[in-house]
C-alpha atoms as a PDB file:
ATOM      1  CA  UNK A   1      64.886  78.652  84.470  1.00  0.00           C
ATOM      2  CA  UNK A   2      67.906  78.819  82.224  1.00  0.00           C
ATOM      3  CA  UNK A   3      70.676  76.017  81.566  1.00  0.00           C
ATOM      4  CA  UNK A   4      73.630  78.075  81.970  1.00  0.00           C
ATOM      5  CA  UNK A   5      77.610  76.825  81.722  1.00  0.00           C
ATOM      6  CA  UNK A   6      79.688  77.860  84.922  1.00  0.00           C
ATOM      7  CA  UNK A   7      83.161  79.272  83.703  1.00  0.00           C
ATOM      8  CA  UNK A   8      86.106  77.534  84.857  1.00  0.00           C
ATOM      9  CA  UNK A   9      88.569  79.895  87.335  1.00  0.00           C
ATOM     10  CA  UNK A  10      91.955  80.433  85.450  1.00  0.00           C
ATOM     11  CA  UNK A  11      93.615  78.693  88.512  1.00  0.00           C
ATOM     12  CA  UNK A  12      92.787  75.470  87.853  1.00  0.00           C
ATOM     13  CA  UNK A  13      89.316  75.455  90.265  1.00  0.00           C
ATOM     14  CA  UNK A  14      86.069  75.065  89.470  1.00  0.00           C
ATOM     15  CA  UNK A  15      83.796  78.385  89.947  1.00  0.00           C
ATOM     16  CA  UNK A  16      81.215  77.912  92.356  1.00  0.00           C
ATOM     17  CA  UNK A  17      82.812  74.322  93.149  1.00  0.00           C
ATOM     18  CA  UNK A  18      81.968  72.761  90.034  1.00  0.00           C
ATOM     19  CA  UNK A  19      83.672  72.989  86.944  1.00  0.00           C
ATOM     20  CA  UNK A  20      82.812  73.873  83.118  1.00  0.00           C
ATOM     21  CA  UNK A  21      79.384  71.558  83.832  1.00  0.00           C
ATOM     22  CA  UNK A  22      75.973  72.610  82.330  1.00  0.00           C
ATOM     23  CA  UNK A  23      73.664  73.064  85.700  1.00  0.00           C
ATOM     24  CA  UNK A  24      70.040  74.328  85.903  1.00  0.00           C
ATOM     25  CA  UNK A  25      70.876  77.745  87.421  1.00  0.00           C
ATOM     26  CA  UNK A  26      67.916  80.105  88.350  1.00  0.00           C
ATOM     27  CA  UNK A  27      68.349  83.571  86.068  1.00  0.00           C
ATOM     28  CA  UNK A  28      70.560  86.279  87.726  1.00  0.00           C
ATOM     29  CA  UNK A  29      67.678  88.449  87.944  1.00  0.00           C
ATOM     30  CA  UNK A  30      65.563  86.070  90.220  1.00  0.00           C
ATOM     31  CA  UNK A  31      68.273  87.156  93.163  1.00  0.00           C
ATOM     32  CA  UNK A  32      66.520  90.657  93.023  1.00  0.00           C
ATOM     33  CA  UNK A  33      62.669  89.917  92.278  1.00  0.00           C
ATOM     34  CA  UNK A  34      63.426  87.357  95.497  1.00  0.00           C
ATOM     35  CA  UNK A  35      64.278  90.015  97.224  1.00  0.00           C
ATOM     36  CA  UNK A  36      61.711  91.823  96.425  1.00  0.00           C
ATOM     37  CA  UNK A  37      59.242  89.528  97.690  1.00  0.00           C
ATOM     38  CA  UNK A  38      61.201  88.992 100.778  1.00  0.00           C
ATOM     39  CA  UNK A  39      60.719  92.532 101.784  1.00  0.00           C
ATOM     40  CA  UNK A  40      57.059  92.845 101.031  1.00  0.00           C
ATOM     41  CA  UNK A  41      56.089  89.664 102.947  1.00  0.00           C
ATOM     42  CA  UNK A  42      58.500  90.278 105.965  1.00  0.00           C
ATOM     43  CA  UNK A  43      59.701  93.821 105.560  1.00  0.00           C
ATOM     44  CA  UNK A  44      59.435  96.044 108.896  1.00  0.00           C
ATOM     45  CA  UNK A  45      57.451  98.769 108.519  1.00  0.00           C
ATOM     46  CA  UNK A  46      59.678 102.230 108.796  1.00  0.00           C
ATOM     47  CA  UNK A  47      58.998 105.609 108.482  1.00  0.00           C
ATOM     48  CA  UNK A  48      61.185 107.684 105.984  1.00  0.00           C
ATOM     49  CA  UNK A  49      63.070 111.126 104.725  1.00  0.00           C
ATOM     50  CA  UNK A  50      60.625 111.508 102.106  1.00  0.00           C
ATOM     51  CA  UNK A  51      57.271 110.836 104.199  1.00  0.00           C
ATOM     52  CA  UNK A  52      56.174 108.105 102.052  1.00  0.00           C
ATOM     53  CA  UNK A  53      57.009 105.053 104.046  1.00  0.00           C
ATOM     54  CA  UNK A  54      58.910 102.004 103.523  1.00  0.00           C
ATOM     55  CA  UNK A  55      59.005  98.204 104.201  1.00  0.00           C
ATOM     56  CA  UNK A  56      62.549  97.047 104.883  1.00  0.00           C
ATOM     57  CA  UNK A  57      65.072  94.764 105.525  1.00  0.00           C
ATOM     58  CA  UNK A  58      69.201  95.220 106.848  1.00  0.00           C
ATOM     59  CA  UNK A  59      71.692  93.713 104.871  1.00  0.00           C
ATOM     60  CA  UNK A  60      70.230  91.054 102.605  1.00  0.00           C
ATOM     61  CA  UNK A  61      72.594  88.595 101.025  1.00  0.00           C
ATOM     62  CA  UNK A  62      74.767  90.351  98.738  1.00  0.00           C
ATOM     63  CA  UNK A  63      73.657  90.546  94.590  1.00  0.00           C
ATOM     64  CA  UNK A  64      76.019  88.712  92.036  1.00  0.00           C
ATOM     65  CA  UNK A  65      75.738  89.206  88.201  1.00  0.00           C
ATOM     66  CA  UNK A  66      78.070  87.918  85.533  1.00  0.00           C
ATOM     67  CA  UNK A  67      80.306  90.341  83.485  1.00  0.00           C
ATOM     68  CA  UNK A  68      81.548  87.575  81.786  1.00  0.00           C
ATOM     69  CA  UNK A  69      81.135  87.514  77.401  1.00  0.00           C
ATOM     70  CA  UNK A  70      80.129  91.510  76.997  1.00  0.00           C
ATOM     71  CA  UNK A  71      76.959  90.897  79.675  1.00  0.00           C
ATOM     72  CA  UNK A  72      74.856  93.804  80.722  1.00  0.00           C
ATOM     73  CA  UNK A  73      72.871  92.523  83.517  1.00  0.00           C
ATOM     74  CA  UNK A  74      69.869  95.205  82.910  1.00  0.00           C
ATOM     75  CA  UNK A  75      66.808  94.210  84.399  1.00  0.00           C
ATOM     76  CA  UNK A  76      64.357  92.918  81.852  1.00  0.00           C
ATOM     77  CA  UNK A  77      61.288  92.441  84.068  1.00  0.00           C
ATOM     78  CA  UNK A  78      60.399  96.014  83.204  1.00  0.00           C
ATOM     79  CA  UNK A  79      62.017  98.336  80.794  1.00  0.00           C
ATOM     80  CA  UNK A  80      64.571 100.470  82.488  1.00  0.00           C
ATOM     81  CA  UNK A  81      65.919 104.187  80.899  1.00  0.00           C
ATOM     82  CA  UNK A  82      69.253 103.044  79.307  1.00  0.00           C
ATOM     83  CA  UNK A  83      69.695 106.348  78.372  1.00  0.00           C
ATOM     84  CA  UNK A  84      69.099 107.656  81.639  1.00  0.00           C
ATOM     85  CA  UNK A  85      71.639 104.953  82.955  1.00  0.00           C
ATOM     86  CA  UNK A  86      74.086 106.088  80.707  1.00  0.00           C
ATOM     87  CA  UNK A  87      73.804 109.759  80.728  1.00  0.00           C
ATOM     88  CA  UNK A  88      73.779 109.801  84.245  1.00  0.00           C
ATOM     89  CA  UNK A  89      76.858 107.320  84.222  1.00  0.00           C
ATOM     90  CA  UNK A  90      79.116 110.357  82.359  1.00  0.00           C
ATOM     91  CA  UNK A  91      77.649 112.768  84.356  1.00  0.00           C
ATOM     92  CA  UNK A  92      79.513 111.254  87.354  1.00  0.00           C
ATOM     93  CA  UNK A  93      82.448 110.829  85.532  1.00  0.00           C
ATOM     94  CA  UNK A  94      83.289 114.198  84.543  1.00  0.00           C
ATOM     95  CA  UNK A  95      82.441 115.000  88.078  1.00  0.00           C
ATOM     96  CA  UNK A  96      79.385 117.221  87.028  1.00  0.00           C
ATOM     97  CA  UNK A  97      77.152 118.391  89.864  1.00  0.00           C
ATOM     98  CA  UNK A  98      75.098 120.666  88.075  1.00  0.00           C
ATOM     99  CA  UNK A  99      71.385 118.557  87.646  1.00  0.00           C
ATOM    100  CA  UNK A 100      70.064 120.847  84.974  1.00  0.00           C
ATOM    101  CA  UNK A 101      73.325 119.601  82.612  1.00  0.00           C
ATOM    102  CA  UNK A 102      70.930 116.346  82.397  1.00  0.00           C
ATOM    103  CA  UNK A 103      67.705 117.963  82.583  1.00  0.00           C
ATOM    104  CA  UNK A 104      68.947 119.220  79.152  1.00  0.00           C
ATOM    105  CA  UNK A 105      69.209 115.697  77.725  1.00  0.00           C
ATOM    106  CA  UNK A 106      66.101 115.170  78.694  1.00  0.00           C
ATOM    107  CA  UNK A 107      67.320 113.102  81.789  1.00  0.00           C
ATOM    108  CA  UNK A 108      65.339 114.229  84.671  1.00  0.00           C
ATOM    109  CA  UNK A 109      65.803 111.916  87.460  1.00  0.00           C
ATOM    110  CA  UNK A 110      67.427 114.831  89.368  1.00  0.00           C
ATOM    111  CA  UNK A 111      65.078 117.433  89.180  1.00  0.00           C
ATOM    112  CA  UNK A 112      63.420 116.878  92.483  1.00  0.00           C
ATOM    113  CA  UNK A 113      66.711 117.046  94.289  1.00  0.00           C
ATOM    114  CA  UNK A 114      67.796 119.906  92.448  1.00  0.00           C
ATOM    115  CA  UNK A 115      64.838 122.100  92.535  1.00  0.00           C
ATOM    116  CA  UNK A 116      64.721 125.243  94.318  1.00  0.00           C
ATOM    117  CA  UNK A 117      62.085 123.965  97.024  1.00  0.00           C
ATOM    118  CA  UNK A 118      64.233 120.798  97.687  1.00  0.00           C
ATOM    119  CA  UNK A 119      67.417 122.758  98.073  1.00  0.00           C
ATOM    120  CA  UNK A 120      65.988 125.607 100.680  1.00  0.00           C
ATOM    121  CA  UNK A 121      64.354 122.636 102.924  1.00  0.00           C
ATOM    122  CA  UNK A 122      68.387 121.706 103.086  1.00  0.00           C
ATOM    123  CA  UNK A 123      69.049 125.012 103.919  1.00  0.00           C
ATOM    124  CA  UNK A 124      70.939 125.318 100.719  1.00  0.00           C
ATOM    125  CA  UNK A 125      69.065 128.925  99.653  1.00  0.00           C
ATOM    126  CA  UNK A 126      72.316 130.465  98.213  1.00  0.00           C
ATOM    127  CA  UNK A 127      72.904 127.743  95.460  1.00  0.00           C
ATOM    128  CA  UNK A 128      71.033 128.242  92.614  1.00  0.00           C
ATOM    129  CA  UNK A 129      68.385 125.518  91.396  1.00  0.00           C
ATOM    130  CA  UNK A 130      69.973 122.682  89.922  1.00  0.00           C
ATOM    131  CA  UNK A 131      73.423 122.580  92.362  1.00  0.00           C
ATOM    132  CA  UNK A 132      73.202 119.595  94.240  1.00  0.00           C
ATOM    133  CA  UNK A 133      76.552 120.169  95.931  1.00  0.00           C
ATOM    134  CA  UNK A 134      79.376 117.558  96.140  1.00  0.00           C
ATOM    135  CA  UNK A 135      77.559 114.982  95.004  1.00  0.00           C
ATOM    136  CA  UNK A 136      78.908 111.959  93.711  1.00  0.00           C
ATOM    137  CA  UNK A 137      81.090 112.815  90.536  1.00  0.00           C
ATOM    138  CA  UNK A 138      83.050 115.702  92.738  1.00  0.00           C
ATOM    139  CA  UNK A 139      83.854 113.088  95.156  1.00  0.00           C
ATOM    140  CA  UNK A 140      85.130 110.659  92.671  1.00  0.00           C
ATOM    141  CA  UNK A 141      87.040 113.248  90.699  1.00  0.00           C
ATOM    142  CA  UNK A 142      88.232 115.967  93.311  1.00  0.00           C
ATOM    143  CA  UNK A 143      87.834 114.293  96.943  1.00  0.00           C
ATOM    144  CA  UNK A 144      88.766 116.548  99.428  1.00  0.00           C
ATOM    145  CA  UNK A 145      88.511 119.922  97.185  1.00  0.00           C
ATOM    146  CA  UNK A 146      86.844 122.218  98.807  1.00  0.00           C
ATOM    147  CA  UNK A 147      83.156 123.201  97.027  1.00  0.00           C
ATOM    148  CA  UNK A 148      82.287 126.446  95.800  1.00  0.00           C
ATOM    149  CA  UNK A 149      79.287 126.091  93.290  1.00  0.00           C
ATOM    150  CA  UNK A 150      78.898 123.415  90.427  1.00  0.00           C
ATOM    151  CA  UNK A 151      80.080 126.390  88.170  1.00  0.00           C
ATOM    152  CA  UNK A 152      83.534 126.656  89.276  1.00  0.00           C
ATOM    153  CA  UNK A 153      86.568 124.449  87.112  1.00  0.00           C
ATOM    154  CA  UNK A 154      88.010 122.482  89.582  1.00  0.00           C
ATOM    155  CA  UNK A 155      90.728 120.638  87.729  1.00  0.00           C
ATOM    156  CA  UNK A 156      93.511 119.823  90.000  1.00  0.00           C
ATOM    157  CA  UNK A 157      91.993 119.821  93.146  1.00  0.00           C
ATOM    158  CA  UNK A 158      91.821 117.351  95.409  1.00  0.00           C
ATOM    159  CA  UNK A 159      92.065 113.017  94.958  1.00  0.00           C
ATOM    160  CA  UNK A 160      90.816 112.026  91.402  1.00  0.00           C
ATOM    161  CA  UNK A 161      89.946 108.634  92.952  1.00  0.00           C
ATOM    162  CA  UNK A 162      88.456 107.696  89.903  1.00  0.00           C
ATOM    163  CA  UNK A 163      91.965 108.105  87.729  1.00  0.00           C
ATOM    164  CA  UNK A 164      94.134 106.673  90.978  1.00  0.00           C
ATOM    165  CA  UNK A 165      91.581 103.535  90.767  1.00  0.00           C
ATOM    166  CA  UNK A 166      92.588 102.555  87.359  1.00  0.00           C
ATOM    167  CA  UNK A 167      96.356 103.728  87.103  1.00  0.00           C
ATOM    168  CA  UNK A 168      96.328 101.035  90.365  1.00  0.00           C
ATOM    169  CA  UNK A 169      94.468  98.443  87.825  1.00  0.00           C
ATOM    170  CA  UNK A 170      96.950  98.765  85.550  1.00  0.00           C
ATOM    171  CA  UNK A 171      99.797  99.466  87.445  1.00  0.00           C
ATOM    172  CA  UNK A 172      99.330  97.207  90.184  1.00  0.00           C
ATOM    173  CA  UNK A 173      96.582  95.133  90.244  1.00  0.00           C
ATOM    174  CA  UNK A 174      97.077  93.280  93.512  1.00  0.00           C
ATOM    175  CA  UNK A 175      96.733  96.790  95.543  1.00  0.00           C
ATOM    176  CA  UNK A 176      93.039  95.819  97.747  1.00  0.00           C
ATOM    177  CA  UNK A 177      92.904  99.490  97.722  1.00  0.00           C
ATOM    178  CA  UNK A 178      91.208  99.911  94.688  1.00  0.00           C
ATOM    179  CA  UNK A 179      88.457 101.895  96.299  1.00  0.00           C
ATOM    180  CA  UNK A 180      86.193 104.765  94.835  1.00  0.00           C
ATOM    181  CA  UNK A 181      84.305 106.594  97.685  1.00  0.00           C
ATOM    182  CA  UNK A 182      81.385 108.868  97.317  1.00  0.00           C
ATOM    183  CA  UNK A 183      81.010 109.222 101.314  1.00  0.00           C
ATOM    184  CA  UNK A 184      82.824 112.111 102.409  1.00  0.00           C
ATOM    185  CA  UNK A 185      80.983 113.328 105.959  1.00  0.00           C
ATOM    186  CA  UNK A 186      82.891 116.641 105.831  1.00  0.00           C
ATOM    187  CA  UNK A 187      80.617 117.517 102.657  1.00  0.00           C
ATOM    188  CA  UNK A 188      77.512 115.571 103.537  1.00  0.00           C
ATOM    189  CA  UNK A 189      76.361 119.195 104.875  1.00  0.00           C
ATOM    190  CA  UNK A 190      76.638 120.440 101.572  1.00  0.00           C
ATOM    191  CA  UNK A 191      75.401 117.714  99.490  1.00  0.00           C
ATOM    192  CA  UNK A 192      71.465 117.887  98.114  1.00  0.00           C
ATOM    193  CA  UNK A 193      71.580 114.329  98.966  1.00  0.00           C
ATOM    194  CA  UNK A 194      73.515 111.860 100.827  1.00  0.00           C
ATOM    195  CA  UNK A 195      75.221 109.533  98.243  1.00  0.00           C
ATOM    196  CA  UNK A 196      73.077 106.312  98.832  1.00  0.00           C
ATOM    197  CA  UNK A 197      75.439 103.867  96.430  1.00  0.00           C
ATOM    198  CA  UNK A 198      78.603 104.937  98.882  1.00  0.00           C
ATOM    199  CA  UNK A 199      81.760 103.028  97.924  1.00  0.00           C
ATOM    200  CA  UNK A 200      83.260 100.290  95.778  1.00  0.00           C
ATOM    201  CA  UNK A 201      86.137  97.956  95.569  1.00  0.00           C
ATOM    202  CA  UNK A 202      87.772  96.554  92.497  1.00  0.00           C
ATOM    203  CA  UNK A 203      89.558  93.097  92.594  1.00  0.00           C
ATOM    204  CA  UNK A 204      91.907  92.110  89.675  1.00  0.00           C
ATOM    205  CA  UNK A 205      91.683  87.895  89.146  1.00  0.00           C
ATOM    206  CA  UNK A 206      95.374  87.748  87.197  1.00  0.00           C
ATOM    207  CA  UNK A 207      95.645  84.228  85.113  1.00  0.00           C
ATOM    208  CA  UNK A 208      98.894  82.358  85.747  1.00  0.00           C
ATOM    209  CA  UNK A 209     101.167  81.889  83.745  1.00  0.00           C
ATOM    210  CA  UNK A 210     100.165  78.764  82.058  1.00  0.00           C
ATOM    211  CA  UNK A 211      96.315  79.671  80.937  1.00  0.00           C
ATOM    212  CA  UNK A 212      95.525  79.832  77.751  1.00  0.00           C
ATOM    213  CA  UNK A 213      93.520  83.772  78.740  1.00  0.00           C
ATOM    214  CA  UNK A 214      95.546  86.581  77.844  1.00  0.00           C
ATOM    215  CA  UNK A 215      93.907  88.976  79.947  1.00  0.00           C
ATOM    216  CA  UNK A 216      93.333  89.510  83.471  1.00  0.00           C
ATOM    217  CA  UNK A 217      89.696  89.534  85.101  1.00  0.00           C
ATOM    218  CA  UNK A 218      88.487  93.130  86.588  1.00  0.00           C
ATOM    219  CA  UNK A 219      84.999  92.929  89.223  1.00  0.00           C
ATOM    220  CA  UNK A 220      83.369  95.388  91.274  1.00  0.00           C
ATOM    221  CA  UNK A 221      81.844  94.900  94.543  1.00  0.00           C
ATOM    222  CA  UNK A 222      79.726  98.178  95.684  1.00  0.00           C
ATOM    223  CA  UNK A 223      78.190  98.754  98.705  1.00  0.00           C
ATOM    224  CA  UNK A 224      74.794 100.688  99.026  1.00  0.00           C
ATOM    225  CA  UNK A 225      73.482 102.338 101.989  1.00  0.00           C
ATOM    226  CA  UNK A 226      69.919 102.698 101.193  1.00  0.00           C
ATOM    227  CA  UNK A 227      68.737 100.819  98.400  1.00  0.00           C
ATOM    228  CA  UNK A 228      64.975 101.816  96.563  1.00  0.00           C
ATOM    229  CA  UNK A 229      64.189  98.603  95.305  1.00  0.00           C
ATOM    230  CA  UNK A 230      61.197  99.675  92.973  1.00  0.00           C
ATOM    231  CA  UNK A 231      63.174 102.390  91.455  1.00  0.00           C
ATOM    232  CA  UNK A 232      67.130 102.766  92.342  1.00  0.00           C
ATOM    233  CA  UNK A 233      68.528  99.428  92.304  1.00  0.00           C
ATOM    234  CA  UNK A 234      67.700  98.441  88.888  1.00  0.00           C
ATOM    235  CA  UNK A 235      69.591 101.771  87.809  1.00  0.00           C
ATOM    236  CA  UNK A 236      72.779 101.185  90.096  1.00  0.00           C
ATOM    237  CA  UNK A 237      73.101  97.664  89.294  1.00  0.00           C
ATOM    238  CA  UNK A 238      73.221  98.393  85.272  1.00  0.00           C
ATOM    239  CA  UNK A 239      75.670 101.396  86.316  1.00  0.00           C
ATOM    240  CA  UNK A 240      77.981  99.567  88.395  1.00  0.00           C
ATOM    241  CA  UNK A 241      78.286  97.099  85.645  1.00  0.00           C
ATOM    242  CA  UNK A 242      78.772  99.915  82.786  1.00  0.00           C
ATOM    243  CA  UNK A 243      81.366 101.156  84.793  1.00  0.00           C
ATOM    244  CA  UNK A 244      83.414  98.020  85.149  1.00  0.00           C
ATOM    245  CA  UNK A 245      83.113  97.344  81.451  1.00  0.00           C
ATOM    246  CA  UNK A 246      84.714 100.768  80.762  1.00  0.00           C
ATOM    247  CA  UNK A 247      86.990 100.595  83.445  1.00  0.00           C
ATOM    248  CA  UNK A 248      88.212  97.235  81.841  1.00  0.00           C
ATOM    249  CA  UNK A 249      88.247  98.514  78.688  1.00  0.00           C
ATOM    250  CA  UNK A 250      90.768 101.369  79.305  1.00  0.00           C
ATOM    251  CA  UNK A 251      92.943  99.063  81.524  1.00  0.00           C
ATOM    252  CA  UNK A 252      93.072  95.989  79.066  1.00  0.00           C
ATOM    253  CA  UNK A 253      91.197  93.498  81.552  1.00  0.00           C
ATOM    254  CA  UNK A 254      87.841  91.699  80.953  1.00  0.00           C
ATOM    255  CA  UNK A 255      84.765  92.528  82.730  1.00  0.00           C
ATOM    256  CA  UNK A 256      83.774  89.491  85.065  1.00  0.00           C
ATOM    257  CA  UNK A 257      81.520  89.970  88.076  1.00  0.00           C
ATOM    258  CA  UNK A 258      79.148  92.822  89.314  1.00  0.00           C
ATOM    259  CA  UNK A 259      78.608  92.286  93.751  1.00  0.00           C
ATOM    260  CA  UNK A 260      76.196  94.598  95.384  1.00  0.00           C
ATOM    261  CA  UNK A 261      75.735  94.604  99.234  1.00  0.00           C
ATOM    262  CA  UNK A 262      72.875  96.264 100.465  1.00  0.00           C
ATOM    263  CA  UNK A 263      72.212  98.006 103.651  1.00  0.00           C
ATOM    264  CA  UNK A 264      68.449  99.203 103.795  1.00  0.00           C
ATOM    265  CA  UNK A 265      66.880  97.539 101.310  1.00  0.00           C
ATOM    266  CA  UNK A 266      63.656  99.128 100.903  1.00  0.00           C
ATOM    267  CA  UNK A 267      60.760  99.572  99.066  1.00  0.00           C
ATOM    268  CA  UNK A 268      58.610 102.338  99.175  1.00  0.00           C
ATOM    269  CA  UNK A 269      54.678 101.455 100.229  1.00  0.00           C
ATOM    270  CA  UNK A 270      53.603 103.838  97.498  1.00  0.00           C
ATOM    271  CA  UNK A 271      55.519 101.105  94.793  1.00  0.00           C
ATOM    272  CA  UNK A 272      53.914  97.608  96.304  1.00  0.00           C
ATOM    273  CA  UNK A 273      50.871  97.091  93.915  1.00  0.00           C
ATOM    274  CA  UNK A 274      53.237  98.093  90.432  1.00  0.00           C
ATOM    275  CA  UNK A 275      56.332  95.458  92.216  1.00  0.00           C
ATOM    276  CA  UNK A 276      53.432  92.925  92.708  1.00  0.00           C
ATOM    277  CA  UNK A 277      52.962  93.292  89.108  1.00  0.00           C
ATOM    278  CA  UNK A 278      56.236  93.228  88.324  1.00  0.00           C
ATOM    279  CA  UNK A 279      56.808  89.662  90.023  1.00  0.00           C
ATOM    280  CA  UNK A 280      54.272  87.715  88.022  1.00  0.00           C
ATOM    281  CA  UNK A 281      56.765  87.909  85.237  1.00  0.00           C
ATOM    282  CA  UNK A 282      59.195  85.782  83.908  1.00  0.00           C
ATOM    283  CA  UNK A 283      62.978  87.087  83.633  1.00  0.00           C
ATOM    284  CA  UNK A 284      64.683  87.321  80.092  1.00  0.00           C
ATOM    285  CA  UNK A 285      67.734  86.835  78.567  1.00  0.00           C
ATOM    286  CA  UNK A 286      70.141  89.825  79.003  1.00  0.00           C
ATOM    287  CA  UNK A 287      71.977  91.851  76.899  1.00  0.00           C
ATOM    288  CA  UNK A 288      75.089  92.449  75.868  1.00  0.00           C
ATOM    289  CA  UNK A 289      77.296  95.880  75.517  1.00  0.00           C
ATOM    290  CA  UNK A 290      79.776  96.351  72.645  1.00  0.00           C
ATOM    291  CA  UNK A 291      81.616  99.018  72.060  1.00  0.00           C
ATOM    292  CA  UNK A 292      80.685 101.637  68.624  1.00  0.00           C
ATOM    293  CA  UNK A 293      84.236 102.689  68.721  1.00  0.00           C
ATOM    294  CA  UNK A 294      87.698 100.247  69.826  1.00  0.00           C
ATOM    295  CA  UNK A 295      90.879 101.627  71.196  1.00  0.00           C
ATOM    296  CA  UNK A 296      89.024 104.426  73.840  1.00  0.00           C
ATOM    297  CA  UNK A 297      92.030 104.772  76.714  1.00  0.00           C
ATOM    298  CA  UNK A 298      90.772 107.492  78.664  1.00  0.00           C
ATOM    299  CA  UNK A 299      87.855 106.956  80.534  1.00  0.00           C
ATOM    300  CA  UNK A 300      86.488 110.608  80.114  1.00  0.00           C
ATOM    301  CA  UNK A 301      86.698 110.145  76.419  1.00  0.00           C
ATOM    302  CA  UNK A 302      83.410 107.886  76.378  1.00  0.00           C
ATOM    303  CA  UNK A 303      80.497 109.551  74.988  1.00  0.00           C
ATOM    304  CA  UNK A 304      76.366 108.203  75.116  1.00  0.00           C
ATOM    305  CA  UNK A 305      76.624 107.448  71.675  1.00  0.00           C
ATOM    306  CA  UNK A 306      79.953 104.657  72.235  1.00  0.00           C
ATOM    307  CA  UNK A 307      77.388 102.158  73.761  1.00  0.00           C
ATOM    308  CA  UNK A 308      75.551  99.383  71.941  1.00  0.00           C
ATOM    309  CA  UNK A 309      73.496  97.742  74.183  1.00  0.00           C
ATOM    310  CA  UNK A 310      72.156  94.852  71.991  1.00  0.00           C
ATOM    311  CA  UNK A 311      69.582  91.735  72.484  1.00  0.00           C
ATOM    312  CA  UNK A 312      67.847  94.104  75.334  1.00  0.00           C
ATOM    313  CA  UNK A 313      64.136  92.356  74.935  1.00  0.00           C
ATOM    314  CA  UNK A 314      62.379  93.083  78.302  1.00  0.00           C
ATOM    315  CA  UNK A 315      58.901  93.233  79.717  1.00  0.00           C
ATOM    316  CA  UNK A 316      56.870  96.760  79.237  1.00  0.00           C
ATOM    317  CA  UNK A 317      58.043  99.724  81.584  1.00  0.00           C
ATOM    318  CA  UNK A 318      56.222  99.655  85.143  1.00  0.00           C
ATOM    319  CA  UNK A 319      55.051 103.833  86.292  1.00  0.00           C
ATOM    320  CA  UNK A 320      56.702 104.159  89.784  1.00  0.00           C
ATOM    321  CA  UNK A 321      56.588 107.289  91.663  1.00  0.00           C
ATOM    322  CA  UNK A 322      59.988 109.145  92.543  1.00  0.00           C
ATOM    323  CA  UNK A 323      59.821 109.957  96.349  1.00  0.00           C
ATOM    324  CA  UNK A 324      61.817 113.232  96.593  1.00  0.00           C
END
């Protein structure tokens, strides 16, 4: 347990319905190892695309972390791969589909999905190993584009959602349709994989006029179709919130709340005895991200190296099996 202080809502209300007060307030990160437990205990017992096996749950109650003060809500229960997070992270944003770009960088969490035995059980034999089709970052950068091969230059085709998203942050930041999809059933044939994290809103809280905060408040609430629990979610919650952070940082807003909304939240039978483990521990403080270099305004112009992640102190990585 942590005594944390509740930040007070520019308008004039109290946050959570109490204001500025010091409460004992359970660690973010409890919200997910309860959920965890949750599943194992009452879980139903399901049969999957990978042959592995699940138990799950339908739509848990959604998962809130704090932006707020430069936080980085990474799990610290087990080491995650920052660099993997990251990496990954700017793969999507320069709309890369091509797997073995990451491979390179010694990022691998792709390989499965890109591999050539993977891609002819999708009846994808004329792409060469490593295309996973219009996969996430084509979708946020060039929606509606039709897809060739992970080779071709397609700049200046189809909806940049990603670029329309923040020219609406800054232009207009009371538009509710500040929405980046990755769900596009017209490609889904095409795609090595269904995107599981599928779409996400972004709300602007603007301060009025007579608050003493100069800037306005930027959060993200993402909805996830299927949701690995062992595995996935500890990557998409830390990627979600890197995302708002740089989102804010090009549009002059401050980072401020992270909500995830699951659908199937799962967790593979094959991952139950290293998530046992993982519950018996304690959650830590988390860390903050600063930036190595001020003044980035384009959000393609971020590079691994730009992010500090600092007071990361977590519990030992926990092996977990990839089901591909």
């Amino acid at each position: 347990m942590t005594i944390i202080a509740r930040p007070e809502r520019v308008d004039g209300r109290d946050e959570h319905a109490l204001k500025c007060t010091q409460d004992i307030e359970e660690h973010e990160e409890h919200q997910y190892l309860k959920l965890i437990r949750r599943v194992l205990d009452a879980g139903d017992i399901r049969p999957d695309r990978t042959g592995t096996g699940t138990l799950s749950i339908f739509a848990p109650p959604s998962l809130r972390f704090s932006l707020a003060n430069s936080t980085l809500p990474l799990l610290t229960t087990k080491r995650t791969f920052q660099r993997g997070i990251i990496e990954e992270l700017l793969w999507f944003i320069h709309g890369s589909t091509d797997s073995t770009l990451l491979t390179k960088k010694g990022v691998k969490i792709w390989d499965g999905n890109g591999s050539r035995a993977f891609l002819d059980s999708r009846g994808l034999h004329h792409r060469r190993t490593g295309d996973l089709g219009p996969v996430y970052g084509f979708q946020w950068r060039h929606f509606g584009a039709e897809y060739v091969d992970c080779d071709k230059d397609y700049m200046g085709q189809g909806v940049d959602q990603l670029r329309e998203c923040i020219e609406k942050i800054k232009s207009n930041p009371t538009d509710r349709r500040i929405i980046l999809s990755a769900w596009n059933p017209k490609d889904i044939p095409q795609m090595a994989l269904p995107p599981c994290h599928m779409i996400c809103q972004f709300y602007v809280s603007l301060p009025p006029p007579s608050s003493p905060l100069s800037k306005p408040r930027l959060s993200c609430l993402m909805y996830q179709r299927s949701a690995d629990l062992g595995l996935g979610i500890p990557f998409n919650i830390a990627s979600y919130a890197l995302l708002t952070h740089m989102i804010s940082h090009v549009t002059d807003t401050e980072a401020h709340e992270l909500i995830i909304q699951l659908g199937d939240a799962h967790v593979y039978r094959d991952h139950v005895e290293a998530l046992e483990e993982q519950l018996k521990r304690e959650p830590r403080g988390f860390p903050t991200l600063k930036w190595a270099r001020e003044g980035i305004e384009d959000i393609e112009d971020f590079v691994y190296d730009d992010f500090l992640v600092e007071k990361y102190d977590p519990h030992p990585a926990i092996a977990m099996k990839m089901s591909v």
